[in-house]
C-alpha atoms as a PDB file:
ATOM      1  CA  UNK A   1     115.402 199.531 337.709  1.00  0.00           C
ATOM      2  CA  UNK A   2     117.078 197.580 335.169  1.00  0.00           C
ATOM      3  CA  UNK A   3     118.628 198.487 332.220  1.00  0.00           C
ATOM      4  CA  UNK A   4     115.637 197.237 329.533  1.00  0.00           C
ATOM      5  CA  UNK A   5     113.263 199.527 331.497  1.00  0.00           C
ATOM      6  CA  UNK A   6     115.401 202.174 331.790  1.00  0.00           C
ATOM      7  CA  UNK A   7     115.683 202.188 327.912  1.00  0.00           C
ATOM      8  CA  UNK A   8     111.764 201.527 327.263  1.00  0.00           C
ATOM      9  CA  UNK A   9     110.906 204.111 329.502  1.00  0.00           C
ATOM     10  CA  UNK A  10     113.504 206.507 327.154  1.00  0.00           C
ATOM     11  CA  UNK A  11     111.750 204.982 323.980  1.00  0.00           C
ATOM     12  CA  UNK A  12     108.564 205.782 325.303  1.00  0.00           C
ATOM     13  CA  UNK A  13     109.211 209.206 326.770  1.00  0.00           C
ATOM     14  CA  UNK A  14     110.715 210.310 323.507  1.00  0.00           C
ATOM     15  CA  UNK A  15     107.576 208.560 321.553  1.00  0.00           C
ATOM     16  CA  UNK A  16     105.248 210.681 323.740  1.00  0.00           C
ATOM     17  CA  UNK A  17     107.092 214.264 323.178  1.00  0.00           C
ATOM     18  CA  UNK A  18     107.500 213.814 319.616  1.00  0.00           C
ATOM     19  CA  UNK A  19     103.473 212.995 319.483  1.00  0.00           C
ATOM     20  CA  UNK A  20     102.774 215.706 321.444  1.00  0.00           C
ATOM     21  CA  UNK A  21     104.919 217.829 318.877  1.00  0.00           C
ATOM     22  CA  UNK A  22     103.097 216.623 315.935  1.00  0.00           C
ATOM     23  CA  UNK A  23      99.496 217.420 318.146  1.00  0.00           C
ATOM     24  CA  UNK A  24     100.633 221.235 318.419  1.00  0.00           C
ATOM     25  CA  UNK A  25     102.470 220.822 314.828  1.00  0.00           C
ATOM     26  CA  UNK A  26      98.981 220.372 313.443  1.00  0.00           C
ATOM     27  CA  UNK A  27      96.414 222.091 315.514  1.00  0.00           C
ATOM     28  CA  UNK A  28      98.732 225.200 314.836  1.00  0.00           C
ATOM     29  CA  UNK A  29      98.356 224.244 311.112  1.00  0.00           C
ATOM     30  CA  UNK A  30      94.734 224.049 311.626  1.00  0.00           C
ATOM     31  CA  UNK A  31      94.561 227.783 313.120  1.00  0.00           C
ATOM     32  CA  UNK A  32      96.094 228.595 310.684  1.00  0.00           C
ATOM     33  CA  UNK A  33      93.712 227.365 308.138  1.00  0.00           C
ATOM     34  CA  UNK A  34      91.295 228.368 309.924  1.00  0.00           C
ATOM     35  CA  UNK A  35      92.749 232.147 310.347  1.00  0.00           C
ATOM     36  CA  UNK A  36      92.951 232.009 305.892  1.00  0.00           C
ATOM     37  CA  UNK A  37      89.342 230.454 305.367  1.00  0.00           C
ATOM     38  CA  UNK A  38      87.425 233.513 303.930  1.00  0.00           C
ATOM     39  CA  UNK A  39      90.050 235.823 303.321  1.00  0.00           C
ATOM     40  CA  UNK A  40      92.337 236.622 299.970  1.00  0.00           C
ATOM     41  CA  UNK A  41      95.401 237.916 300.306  1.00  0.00           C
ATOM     42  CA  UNK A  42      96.802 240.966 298.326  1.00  0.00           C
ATOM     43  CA  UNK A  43      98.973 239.506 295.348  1.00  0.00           C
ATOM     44  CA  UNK A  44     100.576 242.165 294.780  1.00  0.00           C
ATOM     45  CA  UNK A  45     101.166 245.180 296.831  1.00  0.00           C
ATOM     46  CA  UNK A  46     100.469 248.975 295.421  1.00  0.00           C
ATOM     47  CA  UNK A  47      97.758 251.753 296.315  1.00  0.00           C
ATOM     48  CA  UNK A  48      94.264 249.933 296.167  1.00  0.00           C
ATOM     49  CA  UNK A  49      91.604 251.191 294.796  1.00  0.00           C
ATOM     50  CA  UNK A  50      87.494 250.255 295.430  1.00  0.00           C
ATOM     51  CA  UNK A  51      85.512 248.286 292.856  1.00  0.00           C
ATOM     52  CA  UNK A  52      83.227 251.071 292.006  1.00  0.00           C
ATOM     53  CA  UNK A  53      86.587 253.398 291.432  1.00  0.00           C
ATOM     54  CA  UNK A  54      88.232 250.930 288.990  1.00  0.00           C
ATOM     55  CA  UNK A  55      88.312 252.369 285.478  1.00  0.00           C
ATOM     56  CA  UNK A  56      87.109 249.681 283.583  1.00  0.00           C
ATOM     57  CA  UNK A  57      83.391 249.376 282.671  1.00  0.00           C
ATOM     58  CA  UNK A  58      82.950 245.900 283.044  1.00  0.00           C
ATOM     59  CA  UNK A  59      84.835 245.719 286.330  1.00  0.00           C
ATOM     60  CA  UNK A  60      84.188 248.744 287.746  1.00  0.00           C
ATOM     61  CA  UNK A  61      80.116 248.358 287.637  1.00  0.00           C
ATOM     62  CA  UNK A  62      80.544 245.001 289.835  1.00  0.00           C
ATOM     63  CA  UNK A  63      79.372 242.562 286.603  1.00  0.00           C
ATOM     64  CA  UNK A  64      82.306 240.175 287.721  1.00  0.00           C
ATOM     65  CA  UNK A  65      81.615 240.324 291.492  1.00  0.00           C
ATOM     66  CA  UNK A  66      82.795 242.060 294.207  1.00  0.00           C
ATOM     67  CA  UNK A  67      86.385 243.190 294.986  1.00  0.00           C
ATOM     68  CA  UNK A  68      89.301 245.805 294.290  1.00  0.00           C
ATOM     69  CA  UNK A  69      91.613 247.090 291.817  1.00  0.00           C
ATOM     70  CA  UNK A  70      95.129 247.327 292.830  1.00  0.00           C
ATOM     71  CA  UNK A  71      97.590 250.213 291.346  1.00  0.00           C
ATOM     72  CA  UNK A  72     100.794 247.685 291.698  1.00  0.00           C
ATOM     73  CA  UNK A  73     104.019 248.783 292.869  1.00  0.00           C
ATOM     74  CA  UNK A  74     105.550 245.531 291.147  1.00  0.00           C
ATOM     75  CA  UNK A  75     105.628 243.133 288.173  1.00  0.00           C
ATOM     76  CA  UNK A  76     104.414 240.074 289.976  1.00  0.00           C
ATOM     77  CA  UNK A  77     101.859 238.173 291.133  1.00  0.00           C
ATOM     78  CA  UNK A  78     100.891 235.753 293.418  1.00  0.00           C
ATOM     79  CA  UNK A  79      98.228 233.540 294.550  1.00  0.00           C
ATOM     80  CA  UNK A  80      95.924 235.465 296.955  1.00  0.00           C
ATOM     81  CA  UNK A  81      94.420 232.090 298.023  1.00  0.00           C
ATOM     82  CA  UNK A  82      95.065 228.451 298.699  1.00  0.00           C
ATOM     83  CA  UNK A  83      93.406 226.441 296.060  1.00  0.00           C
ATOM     84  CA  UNK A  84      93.416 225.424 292.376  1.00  0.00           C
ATOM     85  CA  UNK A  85      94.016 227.404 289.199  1.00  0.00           C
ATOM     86  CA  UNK A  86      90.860 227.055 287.562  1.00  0.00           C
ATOM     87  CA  UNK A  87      90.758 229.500 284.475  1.00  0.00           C
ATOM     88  CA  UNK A  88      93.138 230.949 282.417  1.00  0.00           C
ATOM     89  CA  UNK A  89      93.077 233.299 279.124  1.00  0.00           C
ATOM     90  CA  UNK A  90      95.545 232.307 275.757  1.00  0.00           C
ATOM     91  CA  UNK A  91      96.603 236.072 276.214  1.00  0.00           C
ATOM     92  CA  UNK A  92      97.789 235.719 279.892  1.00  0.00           C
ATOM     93  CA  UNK A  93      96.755 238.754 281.585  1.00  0.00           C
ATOM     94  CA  UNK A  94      94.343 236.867 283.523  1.00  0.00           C
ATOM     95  CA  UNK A  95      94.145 233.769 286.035  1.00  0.00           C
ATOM     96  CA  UNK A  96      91.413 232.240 288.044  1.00  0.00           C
ATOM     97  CA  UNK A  97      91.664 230.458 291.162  1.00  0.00           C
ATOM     98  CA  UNK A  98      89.345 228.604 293.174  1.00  0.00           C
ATOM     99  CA  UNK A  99      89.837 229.045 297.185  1.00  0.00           C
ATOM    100  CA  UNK A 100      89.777 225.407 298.968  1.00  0.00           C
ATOM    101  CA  UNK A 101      86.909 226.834 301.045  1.00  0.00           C
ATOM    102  CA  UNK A 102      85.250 227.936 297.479  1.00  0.00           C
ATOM    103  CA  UNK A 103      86.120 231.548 296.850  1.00  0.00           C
ATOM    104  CA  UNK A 104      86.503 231.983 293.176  1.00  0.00           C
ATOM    105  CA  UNK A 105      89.490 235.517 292.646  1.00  0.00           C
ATOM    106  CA  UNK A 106      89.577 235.959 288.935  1.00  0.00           C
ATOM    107  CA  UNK A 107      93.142 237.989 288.511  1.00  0.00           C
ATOM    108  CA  UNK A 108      93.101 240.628 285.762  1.00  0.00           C
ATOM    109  CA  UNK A 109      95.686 242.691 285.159  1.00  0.00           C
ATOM    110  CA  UNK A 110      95.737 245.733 282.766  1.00  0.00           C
ATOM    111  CA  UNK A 111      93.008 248.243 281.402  1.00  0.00           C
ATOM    112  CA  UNK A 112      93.155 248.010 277.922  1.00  0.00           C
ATOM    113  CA  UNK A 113      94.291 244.349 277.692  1.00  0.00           C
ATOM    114  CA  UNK A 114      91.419 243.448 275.929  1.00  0.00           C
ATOM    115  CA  UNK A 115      93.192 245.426 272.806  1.00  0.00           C
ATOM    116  CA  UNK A 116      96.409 245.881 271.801  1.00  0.00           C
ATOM    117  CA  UNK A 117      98.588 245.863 275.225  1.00  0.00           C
ATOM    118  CA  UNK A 118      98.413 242.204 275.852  1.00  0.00           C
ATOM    119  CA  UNK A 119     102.387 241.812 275.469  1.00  0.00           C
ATOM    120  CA  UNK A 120     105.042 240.913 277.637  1.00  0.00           C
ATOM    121  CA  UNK A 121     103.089 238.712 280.232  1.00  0.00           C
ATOM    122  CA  UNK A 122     103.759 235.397 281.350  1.00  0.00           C
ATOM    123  CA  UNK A 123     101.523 233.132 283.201  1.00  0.00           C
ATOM    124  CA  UNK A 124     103.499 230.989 285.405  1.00  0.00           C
ATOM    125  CA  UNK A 125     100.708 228.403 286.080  1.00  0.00           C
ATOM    126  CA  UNK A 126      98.698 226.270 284.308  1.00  0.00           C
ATOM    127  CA  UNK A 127      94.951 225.175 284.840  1.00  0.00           C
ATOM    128  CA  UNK A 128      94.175 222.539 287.875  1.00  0.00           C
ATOM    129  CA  UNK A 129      97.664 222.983 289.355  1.00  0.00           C
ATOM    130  CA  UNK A 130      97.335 223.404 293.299  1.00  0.00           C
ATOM    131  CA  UNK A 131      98.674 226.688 294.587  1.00  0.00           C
ATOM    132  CA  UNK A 132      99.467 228.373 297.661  1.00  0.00           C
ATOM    133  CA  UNK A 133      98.896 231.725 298.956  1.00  0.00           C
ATOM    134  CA  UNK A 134     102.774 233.031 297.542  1.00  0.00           C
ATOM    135  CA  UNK A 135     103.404 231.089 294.655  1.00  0.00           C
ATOM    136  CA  UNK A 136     103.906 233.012 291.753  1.00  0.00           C
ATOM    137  CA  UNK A 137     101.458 232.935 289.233  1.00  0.00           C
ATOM    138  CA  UNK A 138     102.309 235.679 286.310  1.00  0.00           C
ATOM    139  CA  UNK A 139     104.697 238.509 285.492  1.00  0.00           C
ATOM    140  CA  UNK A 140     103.710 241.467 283.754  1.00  0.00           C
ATOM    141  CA  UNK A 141     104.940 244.706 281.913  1.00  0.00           C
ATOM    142  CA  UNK A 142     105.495 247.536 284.995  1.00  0.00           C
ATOM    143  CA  UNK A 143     107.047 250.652 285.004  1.00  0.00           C
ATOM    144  CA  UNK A 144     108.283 251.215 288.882  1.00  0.00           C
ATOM    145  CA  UNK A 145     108.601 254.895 287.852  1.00  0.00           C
ATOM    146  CA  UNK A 146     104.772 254.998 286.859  1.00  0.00           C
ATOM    147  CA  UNK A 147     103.000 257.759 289.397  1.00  0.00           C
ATOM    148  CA  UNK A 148     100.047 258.804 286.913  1.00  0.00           C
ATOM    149  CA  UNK A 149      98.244 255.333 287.325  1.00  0.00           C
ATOM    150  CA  UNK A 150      98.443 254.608 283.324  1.00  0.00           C
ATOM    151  CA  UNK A 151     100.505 251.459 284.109  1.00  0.00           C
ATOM    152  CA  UNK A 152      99.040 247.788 284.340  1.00  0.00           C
ATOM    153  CA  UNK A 153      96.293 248.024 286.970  1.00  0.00           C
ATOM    154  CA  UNK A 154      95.318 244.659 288.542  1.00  0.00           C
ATOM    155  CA  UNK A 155      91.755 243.548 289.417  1.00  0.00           C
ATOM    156  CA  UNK A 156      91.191 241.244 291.847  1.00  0.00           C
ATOM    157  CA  UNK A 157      87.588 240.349 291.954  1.00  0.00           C
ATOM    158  CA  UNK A 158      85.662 237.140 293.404  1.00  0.00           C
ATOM    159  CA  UNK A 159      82.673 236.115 290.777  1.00  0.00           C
ATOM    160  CA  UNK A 160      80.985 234.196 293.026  1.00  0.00           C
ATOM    161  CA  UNK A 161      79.992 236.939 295.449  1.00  0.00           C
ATOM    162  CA  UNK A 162      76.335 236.208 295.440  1.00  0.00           C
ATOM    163  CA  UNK A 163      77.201 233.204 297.259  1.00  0.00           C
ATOM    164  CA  UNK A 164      78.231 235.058 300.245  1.00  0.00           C
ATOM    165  CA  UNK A 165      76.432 237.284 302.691  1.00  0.00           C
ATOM    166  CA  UNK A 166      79.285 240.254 302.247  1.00  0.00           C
ATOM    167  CA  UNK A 167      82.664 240.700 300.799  1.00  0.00           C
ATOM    168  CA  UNK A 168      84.441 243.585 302.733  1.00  0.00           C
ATOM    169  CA  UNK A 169      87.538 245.088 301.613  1.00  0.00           C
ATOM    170  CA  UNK A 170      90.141 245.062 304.445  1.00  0.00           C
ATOM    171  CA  UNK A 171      92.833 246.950 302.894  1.00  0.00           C
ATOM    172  CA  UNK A 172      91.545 250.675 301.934  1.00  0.00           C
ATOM    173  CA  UNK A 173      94.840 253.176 301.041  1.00  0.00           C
ATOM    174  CA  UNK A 174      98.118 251.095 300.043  1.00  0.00           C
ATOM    175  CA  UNK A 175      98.417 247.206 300.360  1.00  0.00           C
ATOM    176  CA  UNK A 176     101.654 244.995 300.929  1.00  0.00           C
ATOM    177  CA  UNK A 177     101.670 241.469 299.055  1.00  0.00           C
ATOM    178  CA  UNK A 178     100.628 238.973 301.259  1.00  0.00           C
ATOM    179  CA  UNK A 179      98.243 241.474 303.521  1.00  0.00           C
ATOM    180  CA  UNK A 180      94.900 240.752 303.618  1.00  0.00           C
ATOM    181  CA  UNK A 181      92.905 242.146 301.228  1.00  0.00           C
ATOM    182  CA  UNK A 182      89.195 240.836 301.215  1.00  0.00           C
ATOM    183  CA  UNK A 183      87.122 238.743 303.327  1.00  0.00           C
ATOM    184  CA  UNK A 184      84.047 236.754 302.264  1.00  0.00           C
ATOM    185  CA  UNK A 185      81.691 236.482 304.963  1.00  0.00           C
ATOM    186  CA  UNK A 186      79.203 233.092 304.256  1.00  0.00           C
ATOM    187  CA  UNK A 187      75.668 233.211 304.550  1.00  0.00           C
ATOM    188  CA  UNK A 188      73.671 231.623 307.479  1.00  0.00           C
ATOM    189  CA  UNK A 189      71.587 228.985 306.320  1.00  0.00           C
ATOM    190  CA  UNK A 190      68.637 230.854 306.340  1.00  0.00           C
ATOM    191  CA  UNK A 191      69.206 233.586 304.775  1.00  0.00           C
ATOM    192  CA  UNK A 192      68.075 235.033 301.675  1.00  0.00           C
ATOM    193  CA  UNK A 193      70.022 235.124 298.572  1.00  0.00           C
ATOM    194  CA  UNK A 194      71.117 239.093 297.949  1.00  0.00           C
END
């Protein structure tokens, strides 16, 4: 074999691996996706609480959908989904964001917000901007020393719940950020609306 060959058939070998490296690149990418699609993510960890239990009337009788509250155990969160910030509030204690498999998670933090203990956030996104699960999307007054559960408590509830057959909350004591939290189950086809 000749020298030319010798080098195509290097070229060519090397062109082959690094396709077949991009081929397992991506279909482990699209696992991946796959593993996320229905699911939110805790974004923030701390002792989790159901809907029904959350001390706020509005949230806690299911009018905004489905979902948890979340006692944190920090003064951060972050996007519990892949997709695009689609609400936000002048006051800042609250962010909406629209899964890219269509999960709306409105994230409210704070009982009482609605008054006079709106200071001290800071919402670190702005509306349309593309986030992932992780980024960082608002800081918030916490006190780490808070056991009594007076501090901020965050609500993390999906409005659009009717569009799904169930939403089941996977996490049911304490929750690390990142863990997931709830899982939207979609409707057959033929099934009636709930």
């Amino acid at each position: 074999m000749n020298l030319f060959h010798k080098i195509k058939k290097a070229i060519v070998k090397k062109l082959v691996k690094r396709i077949l490296h991009r081929f397992k690149e991506s279909h482990d990418q699209r696992k991946a996706l796959a593993a996320r699609q229905g699911k939110v993510f805790a974004p923030v960890g701390g002792r989790v609480l159901p809907m029904a239990d959350v001390p706020d009337d509005i949230f806690g009788q299911g009018d905004l959908g489905d979902g948890c509250g979340i006692w944190p155990d920090a003064a951060e969160l972050v996007s519990p989904v892949d997709g695009t910030v689609s609400a936000t509030m002048p006051l800042e204690h609250m962010v909406g964001i629209t899964s890219d498999d269509g999960i709306e998670v409105l994230l409210h933090v704070g009982h009482g917000t609605r008054d006079d203990q709106s200071t001290g956030f800071e919402r670190l996104v702005e509306k349309g901007q593309h986030v992932e699960v992780g980024t960082r999307v608002m800081t918030f007054p916490h006190d780490a020393d808070d056991t009594t559960g007076s501090g901020h408590l965050v609500v993390v509830a999906i409005p659009n719940s009717a569009d799904y057959a169930s939403v089941a909350l996977l996490a049911t004591e304490a929750v690390s950020v990142g863990q997931p939290l709830l899982e939207a189950t979609a409707k057959r086809p033929d099934a009636p609306s709930r």
